[in-house]
Protein backbone atom coordinates (compact mmCIF):
# COMPACT_ATOMS: atom_id res chain seq x y z
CA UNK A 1 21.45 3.14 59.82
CA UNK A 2 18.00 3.42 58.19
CA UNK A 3 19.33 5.91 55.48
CA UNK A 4 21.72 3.09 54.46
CA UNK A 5 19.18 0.13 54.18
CA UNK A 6 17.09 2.62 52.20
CA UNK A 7 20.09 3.45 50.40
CA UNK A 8 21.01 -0.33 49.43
CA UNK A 9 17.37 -0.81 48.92
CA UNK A 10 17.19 1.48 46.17
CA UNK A 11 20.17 0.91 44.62
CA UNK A 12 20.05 -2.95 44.48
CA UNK A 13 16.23 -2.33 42.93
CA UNK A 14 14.47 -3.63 46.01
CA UNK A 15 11.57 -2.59 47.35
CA UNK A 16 11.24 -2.02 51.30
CA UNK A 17 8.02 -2.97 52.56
CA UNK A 18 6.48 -3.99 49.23
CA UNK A 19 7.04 -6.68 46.91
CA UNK A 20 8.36 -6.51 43.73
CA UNK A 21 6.50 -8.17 40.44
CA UNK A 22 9.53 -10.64 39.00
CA UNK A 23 9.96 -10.15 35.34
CA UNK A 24 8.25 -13.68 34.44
CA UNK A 25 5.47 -12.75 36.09
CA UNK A 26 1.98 -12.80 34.30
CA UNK A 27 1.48 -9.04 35.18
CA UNK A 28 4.51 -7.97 33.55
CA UNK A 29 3.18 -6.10 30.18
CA UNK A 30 5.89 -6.32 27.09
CA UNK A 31 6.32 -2.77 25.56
CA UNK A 32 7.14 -2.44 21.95
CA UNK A 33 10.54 -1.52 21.44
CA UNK A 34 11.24 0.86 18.29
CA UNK A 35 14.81 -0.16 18.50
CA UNK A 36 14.43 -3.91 18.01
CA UNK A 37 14.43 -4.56 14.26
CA UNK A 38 13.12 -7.38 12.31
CA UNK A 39 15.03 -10.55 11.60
CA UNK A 40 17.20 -9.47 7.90
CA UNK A 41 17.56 -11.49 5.15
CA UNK A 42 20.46 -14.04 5.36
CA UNK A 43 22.62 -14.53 2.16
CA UNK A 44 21.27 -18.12 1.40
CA UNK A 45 17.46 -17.06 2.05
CA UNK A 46 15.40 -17.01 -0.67
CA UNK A 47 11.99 -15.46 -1.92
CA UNK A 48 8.56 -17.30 -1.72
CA UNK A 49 6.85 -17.74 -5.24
CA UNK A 50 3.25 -17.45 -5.69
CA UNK A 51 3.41 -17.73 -9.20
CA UNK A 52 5.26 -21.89 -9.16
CA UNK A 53 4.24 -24.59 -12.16
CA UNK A 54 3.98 -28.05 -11.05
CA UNK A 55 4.37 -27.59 -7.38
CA UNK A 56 4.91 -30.47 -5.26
CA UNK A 57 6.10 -31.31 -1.31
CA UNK A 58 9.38 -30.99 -0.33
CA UNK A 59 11.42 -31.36 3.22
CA UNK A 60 13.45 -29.22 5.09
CA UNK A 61 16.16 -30.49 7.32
CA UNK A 62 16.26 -27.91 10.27
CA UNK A 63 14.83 -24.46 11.70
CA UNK A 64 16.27 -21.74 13.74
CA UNK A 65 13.74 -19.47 15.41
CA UNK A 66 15.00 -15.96 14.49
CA UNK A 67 12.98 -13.87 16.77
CA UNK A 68 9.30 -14.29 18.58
CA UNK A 69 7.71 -14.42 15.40
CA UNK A 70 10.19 -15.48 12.44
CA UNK A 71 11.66 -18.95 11.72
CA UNK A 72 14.54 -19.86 9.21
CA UNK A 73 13.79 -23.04 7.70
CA UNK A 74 17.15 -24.91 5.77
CA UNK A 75 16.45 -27.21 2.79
CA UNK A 76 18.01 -28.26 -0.76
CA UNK A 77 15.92 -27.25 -3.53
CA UNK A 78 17.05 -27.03 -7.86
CA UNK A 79 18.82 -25.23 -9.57
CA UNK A 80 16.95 -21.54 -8.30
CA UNK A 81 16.93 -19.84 -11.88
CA UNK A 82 14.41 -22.95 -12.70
CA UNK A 83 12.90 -23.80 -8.91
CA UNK A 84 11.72 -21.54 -6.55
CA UNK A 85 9.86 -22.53 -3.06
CA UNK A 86 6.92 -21.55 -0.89
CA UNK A 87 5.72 -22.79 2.44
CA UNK A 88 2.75 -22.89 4.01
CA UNK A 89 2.30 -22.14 8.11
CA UNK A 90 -0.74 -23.64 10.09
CA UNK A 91 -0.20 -23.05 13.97
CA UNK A 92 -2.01 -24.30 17.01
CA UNK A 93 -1.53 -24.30 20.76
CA UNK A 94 1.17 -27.10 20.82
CA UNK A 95 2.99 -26.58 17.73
CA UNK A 96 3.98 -24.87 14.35
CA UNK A 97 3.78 -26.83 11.16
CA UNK A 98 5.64 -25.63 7.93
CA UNK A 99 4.87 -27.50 4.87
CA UNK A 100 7.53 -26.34 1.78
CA UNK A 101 6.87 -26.57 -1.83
CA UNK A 102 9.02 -26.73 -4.83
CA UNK A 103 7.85 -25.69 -8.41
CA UNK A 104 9.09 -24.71 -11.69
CA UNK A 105 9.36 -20.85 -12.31
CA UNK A 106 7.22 -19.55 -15.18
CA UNK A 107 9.74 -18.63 -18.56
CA UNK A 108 12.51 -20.93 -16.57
CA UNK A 109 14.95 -21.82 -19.63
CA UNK A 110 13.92 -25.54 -21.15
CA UNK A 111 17.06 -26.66 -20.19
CA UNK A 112 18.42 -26.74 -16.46
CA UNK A 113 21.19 -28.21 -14.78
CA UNK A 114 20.44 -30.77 -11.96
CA UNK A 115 21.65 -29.19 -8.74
CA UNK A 116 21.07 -29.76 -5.40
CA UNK A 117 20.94 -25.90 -4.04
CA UNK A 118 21.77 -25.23 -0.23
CA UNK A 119 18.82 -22.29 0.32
CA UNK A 120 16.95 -21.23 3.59
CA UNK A 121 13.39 -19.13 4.18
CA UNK A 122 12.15 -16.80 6.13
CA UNK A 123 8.82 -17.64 7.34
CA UNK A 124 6.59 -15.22 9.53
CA UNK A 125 4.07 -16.74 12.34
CA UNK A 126 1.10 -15.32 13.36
CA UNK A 127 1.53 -16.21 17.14
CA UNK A 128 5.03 -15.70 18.32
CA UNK A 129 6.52 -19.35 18.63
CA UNK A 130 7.46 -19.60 22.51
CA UNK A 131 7.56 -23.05 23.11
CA UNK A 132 5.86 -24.65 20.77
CA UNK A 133 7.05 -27.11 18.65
CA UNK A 134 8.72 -26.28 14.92
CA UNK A 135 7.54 -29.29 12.99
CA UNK A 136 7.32 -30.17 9.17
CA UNK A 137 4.37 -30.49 7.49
């Protein structure tokens, strides 16, 4: 009869006589995982611009948080062989705070076409994002 508790025991993960750490608790270490691959590039993300000419604020309408430590923001920006974007992060205990800018590319042709682009960015965190709050800046 023992032989089968024992048997149960280790089969159902329990531990007989001890106690087992849950999964949430503070003790339990994360181990880096070579399988787990960064967040990829989706078809409507663009890249950030350093190199932007008469940069100014713009919004972004929603987020998705990709993995611990990447967040796709979605926005409308111009026509992007004229416009290109960057963003800024600043974190803190309670929340992360994106600010986007537009500007005009450097050489962008003299003429451009008013549109109203559907375009998303990848944006890296230092902390990983957990609960915090996703706000704009």
């Amino acid at each position: 009869m023992f032989a089968i508790v024992l048997t149960v025991a280790a089969m159902t993960g329990c531990a007989v006589g001890g106690s087992e750490v849950p999964p949430s608790s503070p003790n339990t270490k994360t181990r880096y995982d070579p399988t787990v691959k960064p967040p990829t590039q989706s078809a409507n993300d663009i890249r950030q611009r350093t190199d932007l000419h008469d940069e100014h604020a713009s919004s972004w309408s929603r987020y998705d948080v990709v993995s611990d430590h990447s967040v796709r923001v979605f926005f409308y920006m111009g026509n992007p062989r004229c416009h290109g974007v960057r963003a800024t992060v600043d974190e803190d205990t309670a929340s992360v705070r994106i600010t986007l800018y537009e500007g005009t590319l450097p050489n962008s042709p003299a003429e451009c076409a008013a549109l109203a682009e559907s375009a998303s960015l990848l944006i890296t965190t230092h902390d990983p994002v957990g609960a915090r709050s996703v706000i704009a800046g």
